[in-house]
Protein backbone atom coordinates (compact mmCIF):
# COMPACT_ATOMS: atom_id res chain seq x y z
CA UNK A 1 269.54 -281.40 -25.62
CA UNK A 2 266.16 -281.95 -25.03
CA UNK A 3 265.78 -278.88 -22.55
CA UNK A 4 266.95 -276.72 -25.67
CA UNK A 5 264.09 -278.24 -28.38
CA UNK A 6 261.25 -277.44 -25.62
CA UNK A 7 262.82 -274.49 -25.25
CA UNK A 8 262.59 -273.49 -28.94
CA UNK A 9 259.33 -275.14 -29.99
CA UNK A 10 257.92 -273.33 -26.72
CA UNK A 11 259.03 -269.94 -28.38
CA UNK A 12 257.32 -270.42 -31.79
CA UNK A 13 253.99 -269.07 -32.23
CA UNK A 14 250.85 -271.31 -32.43
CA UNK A 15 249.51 -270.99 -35.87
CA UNK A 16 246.48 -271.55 -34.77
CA UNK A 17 246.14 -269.30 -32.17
CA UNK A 18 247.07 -266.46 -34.04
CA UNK A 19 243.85 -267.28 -37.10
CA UNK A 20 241.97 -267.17 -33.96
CA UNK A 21 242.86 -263.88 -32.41
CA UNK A 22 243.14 -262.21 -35.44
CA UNK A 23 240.09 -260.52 -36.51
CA UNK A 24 238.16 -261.68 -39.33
CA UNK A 25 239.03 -258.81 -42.58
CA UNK A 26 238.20 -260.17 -46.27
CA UNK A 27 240.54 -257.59 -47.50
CA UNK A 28 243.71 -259.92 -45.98
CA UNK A 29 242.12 -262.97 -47.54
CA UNK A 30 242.35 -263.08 -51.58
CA UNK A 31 240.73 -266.19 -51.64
CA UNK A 32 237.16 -264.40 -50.30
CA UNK A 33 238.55 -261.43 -52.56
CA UNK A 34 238.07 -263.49 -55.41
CA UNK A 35 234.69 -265.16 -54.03
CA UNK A 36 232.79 -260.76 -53.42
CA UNK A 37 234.32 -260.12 -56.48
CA UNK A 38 232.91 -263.35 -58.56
CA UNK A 39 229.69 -262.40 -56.72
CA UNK A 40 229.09 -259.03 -57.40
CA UNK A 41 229.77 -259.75 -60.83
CA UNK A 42 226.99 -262.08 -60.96
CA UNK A 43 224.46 -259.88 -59.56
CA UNK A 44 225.28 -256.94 -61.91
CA UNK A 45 224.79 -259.81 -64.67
CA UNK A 46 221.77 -260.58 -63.74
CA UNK A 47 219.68 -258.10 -62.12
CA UNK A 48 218.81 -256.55 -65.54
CA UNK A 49 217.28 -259.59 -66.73
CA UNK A 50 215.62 -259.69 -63.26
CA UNK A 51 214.47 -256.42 -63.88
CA UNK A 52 212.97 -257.30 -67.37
CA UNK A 53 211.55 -260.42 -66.22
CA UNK A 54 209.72 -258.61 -62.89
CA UNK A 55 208.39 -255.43 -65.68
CA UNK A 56 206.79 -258.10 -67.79
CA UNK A 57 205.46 -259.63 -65.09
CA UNK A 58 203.79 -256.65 -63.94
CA UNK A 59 202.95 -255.70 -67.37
CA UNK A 60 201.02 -258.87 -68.08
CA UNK A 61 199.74 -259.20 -64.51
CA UNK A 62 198.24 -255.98 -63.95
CA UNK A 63 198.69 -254.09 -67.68
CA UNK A 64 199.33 -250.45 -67.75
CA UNK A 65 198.28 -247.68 -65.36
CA UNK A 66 196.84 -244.49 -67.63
CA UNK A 67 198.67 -241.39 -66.57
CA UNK A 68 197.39 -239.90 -63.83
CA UNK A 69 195.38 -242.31 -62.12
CA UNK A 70 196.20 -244.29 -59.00
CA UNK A 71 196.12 -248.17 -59.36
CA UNK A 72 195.40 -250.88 -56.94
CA UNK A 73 195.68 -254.29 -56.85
CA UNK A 74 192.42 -255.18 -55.40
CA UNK A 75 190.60 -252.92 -58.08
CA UNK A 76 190.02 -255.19 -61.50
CA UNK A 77 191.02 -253.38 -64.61
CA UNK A 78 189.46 -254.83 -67.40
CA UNK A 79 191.60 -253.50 -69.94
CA UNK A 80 194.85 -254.86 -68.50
CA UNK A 81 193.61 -258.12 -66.96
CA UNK A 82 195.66 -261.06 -69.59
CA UNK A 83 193.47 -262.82 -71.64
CA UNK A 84 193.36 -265.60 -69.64
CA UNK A 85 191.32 -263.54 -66.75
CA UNK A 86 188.83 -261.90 -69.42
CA UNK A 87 187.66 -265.42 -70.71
CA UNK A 88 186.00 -266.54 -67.54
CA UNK A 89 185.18 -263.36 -66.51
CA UNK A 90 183.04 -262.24 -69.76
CA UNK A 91 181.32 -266.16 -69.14
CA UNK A 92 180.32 -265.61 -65.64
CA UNK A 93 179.36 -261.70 -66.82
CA UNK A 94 177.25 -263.05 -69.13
CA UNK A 95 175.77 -265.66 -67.86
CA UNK A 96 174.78 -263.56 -64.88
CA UNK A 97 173.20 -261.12 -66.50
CA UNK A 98 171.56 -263.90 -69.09
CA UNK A 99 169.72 -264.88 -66.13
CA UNK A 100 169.11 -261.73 -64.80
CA UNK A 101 167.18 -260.50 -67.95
CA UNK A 102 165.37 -263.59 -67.93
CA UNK A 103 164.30 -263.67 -64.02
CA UNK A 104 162.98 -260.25 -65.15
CA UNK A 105 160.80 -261.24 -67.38
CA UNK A 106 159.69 -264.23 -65.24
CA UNK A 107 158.67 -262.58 -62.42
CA UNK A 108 157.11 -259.67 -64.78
CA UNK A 109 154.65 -262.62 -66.08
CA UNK A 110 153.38 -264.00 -62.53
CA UNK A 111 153.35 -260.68 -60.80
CA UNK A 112 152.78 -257.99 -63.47
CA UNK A 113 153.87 -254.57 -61.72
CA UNK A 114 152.77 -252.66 -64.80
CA UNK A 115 155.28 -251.08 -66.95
CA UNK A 116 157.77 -251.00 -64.36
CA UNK A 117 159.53 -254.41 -64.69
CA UNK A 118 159.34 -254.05 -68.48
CA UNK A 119 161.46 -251.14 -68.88
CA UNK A 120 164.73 -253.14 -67.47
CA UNK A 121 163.82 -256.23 -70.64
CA UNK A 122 166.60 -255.03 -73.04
CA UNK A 123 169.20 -253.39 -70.37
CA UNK A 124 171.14 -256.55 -69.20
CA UNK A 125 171.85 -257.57 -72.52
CA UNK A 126 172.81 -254.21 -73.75
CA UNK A 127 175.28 -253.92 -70.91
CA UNK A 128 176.80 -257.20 -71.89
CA UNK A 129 177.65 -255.50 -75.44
CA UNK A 130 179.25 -252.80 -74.16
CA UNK A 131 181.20 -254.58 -71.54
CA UNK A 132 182.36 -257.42 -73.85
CA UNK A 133 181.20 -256.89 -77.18
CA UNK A 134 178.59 -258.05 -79.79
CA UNK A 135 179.12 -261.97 -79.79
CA UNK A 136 179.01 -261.73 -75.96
CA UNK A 137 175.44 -259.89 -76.43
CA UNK A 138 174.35 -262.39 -78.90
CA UNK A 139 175.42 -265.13 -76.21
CA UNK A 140 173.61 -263.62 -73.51
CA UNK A 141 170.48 -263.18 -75.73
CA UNK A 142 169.97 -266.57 -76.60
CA UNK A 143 170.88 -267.64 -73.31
CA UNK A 144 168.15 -265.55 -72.14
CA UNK A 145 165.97 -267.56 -74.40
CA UNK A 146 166.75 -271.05 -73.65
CA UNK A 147 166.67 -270.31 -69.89
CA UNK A 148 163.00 -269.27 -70.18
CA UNK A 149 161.84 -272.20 -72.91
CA UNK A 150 162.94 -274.63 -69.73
CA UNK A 151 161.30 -272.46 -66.85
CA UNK A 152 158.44 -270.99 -69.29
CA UNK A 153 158.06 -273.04 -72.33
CA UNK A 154 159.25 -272.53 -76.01
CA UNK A 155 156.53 -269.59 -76.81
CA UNK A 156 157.42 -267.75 -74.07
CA UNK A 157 160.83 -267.69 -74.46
CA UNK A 158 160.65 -266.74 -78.29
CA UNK A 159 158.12 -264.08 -77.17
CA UNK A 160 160.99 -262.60 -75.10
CA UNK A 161 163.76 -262.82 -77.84
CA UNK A 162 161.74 -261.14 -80.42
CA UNK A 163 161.91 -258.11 -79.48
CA UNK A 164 163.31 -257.93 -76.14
CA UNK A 165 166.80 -260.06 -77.01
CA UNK A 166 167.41 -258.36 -80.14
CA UNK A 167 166.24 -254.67 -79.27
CA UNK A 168 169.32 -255.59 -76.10
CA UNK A 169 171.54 -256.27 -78.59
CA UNK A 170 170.53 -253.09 -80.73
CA UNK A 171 171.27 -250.63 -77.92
CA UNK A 172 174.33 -252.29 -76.48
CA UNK A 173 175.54 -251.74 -80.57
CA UNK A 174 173.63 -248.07 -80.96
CA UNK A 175 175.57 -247.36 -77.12
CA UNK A 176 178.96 -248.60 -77.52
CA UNK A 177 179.17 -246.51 -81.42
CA UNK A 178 178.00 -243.91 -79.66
CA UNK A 179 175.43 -243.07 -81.87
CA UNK A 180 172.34 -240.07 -80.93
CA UNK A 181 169.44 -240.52 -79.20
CA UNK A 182 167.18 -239.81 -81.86
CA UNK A 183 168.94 -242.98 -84.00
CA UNK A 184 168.68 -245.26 -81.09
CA UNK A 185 165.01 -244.38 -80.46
CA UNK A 186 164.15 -244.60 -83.89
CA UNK A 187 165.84 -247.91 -84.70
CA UNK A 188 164.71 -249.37 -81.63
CA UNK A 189 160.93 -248.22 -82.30
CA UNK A 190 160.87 -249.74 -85.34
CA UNK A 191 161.99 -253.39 -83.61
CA UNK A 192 160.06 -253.04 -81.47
CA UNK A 193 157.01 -252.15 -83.74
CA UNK A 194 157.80 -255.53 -85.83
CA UNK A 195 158.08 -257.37 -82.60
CA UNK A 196 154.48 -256.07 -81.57
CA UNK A 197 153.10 -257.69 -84.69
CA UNK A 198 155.03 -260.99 -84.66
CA UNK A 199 153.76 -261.47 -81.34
CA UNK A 200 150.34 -261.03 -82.99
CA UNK A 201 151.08 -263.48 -85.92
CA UNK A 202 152.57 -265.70 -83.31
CA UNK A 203 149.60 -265.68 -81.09
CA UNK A 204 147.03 -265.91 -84.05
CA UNK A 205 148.39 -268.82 -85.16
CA UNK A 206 148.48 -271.04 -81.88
CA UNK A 207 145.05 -269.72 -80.88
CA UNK A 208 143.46 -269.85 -84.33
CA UNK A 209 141.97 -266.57 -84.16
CA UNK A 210 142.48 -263.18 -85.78
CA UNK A 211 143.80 -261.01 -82.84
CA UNK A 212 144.54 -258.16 -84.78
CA UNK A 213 140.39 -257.95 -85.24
CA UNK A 214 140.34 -257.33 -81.24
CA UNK A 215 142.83 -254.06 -81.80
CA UNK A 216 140.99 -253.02 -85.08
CA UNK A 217 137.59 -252.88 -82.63
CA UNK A 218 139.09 -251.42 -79.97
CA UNK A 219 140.63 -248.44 -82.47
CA UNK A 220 137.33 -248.30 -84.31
CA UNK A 221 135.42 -247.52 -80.74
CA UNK A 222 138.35 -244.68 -80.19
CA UNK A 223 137.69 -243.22 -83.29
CA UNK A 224 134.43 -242.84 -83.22
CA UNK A 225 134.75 -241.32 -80.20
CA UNK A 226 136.85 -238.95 -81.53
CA UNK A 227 134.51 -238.17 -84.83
CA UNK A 228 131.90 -237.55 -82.28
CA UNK A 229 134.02 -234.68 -80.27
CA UNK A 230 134.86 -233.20 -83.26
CA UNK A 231 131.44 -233.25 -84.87
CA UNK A 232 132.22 -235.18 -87.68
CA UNK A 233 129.00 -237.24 -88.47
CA UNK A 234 131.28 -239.44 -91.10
CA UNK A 235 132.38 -242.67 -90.40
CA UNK A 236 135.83 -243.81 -89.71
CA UNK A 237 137.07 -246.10 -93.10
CA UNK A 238 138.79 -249.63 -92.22
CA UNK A 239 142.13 -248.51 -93.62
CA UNK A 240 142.02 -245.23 -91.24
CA UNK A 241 141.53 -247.47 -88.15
CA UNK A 242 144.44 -249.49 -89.28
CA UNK A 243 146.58 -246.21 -89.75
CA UNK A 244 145.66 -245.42 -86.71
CA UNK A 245 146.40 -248.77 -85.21
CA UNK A 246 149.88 -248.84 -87.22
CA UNK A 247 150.33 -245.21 -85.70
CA UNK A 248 149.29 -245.42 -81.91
CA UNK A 249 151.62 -248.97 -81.54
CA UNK A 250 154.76 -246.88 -83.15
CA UNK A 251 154.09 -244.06 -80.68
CA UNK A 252 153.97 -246.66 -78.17
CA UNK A 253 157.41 -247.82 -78.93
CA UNK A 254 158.80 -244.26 -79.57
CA UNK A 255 157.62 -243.54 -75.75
CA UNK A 256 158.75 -246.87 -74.28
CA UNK A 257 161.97 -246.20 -75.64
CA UNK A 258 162.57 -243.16 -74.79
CA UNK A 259 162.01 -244.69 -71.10
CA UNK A 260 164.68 -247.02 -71.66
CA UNK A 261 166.80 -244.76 -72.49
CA UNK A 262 166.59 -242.50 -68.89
CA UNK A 263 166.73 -245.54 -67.25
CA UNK A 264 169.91 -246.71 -68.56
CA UNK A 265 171.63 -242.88 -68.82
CA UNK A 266 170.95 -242.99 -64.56
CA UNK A 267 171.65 -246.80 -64.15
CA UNK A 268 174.75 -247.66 -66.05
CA UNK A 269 176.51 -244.25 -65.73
CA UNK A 270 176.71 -245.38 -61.77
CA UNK A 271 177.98 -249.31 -63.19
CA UNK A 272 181.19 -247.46 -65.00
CA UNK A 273 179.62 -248.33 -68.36
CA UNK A 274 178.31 -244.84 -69.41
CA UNK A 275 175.95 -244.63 -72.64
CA UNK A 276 176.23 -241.64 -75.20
CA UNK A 277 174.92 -238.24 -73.27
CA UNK A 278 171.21 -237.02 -74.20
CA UNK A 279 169.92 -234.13 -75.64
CA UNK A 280 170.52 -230.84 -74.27
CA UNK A 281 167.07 -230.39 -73.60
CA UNK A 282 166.65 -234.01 -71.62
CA UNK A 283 169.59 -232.48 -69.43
CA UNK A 284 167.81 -229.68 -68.28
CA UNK A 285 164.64 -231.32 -68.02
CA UNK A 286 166.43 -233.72 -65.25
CA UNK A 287 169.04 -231.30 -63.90
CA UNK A 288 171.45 -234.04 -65.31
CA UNK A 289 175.33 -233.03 -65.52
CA UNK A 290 176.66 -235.92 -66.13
């Protein structure tokens, strides 16, 4: 009796055995069926919102690439960074660049290289308006200003904001409206004409003199120089030599101006932060294509 139920239990097949021999198929199995088919499911739900969430990452991360122009990573865009990026970076730009204007002037005072340092007075400040605009300029200006009433003292640094701040912030606003040459010049002549007589008025009153009797004499000895080359046996009135005076510091302005101007076409074309194209005439006369 026993003989025949070892017999038969003997003849069954192990369960177990068989699950292990048997290769592993999820098509036999509807339990894993259910499990790839719950899955995929899942994944078509959600990869577009994946998809939508990763574009407006990339959107707001890196903003939009103009057609036809590669993009990289490591390259700052300013017009896509988030606002987020542009706030520190338009402080740290203008702070710079604050400083830079004002190191200018600082080192043009103890070691005067003629007119050399004084063309670069206004260009910092101007290329803070047309990188971020006119209250970053106005920032940067009186920056400028406080940074040299510390280092220089208070007439100093009001000496350099009249004209020198404000004729910065009148190009960076003449260059990013693109506006002419010829408008530029002129309205920046004429600021810089009224800053050539505050600085007299300024100077007048905290040395108690009459400076302007200094130019007067030294316009009165040029005229009469001039009478005498011409022949002219008259002499030169008061309110001629003060025409003249008025006249040669405009011309003065008009030329330093112009100078400016060159500087910055060949300067900030190279910093990606071009200024409205000259004449056609000031092209040929530097073999400038730009």
């Amino acid at each position: 009796m026993s003989d025949s139920y070892n017999d038969a239990q003997a003849s069954r097949p192990d369960p177990l055995e068989e699950r292990k021999n048997k290769p592993f198929n999820s098509e036999d199995d509807p339990w894993i069926d259910d499990l790839d088919s719950t899955d995929e499911a899942s994944r078509d739900t959600s990869s577009p919102a994946l998809t939508a969430q990763t574009d407006e990452f990339s959107r707001s991360s890196f903003g939009t690439v103009p057609p036809g122009r590669s993009y990289s990573p490591t390259t700052p865009k300013l017009e896509g960074l988030p606002l987020r990026a542009k706030a520190p970076l338009a402080m740290v730009e203008t702070a710079f660049l604050a400083s830079t204007a004002s190191l200018i002037w600082l080192i043009n005072f103890y070691f005067p290289l003629g007119p050399v340092l004084r063309i670069f007075f206004p260009i910092p400040i101007a290329l803070v308006y047309l990188r971020w605009g006119n209250r970053a300029s106005w920032m940067s200006a009186l920056v400028s200003g406080l940074l040299l009433s510390v280092l220089m003292g208070p007439t100093r640094s009001i000496l350099f904001f009249i004209p020198y701040g404000l004729m910065g912030v009148q190009l960076g606003a003449m260059w990013s409206r693109r506006a002419n040459w010829l408008f530029s010049i002129f309205t920046g002549t004429l600021l810089g004409t009224f800053g050539f007589f505050f600085r007299f008025w300024l100077l007048s009153i905290l040395l108690g003199e009459d400076l302007w009797v200094y130019v007067t004499t030294q316009i009165t000895q040029l005229a009469e120089w001039g009478f005498l080359r011409l022949g002219l046996l008259d002499q030169p009135s008061l309110s001629l030599i003060q025409a003249l005076a008025i006249v040669m510091v405009f011309i003065n302005n008009l030329v330093y101006l112009f100078v400016v101007h060159l500087v910055a076409l060949l300067m900030l074309d190279r910093l990606g932060n071009p200024i409205p194209r000259p004449p056609n005439w000031v092209q040929v006369l530097l073999d400038y294509d730009g």
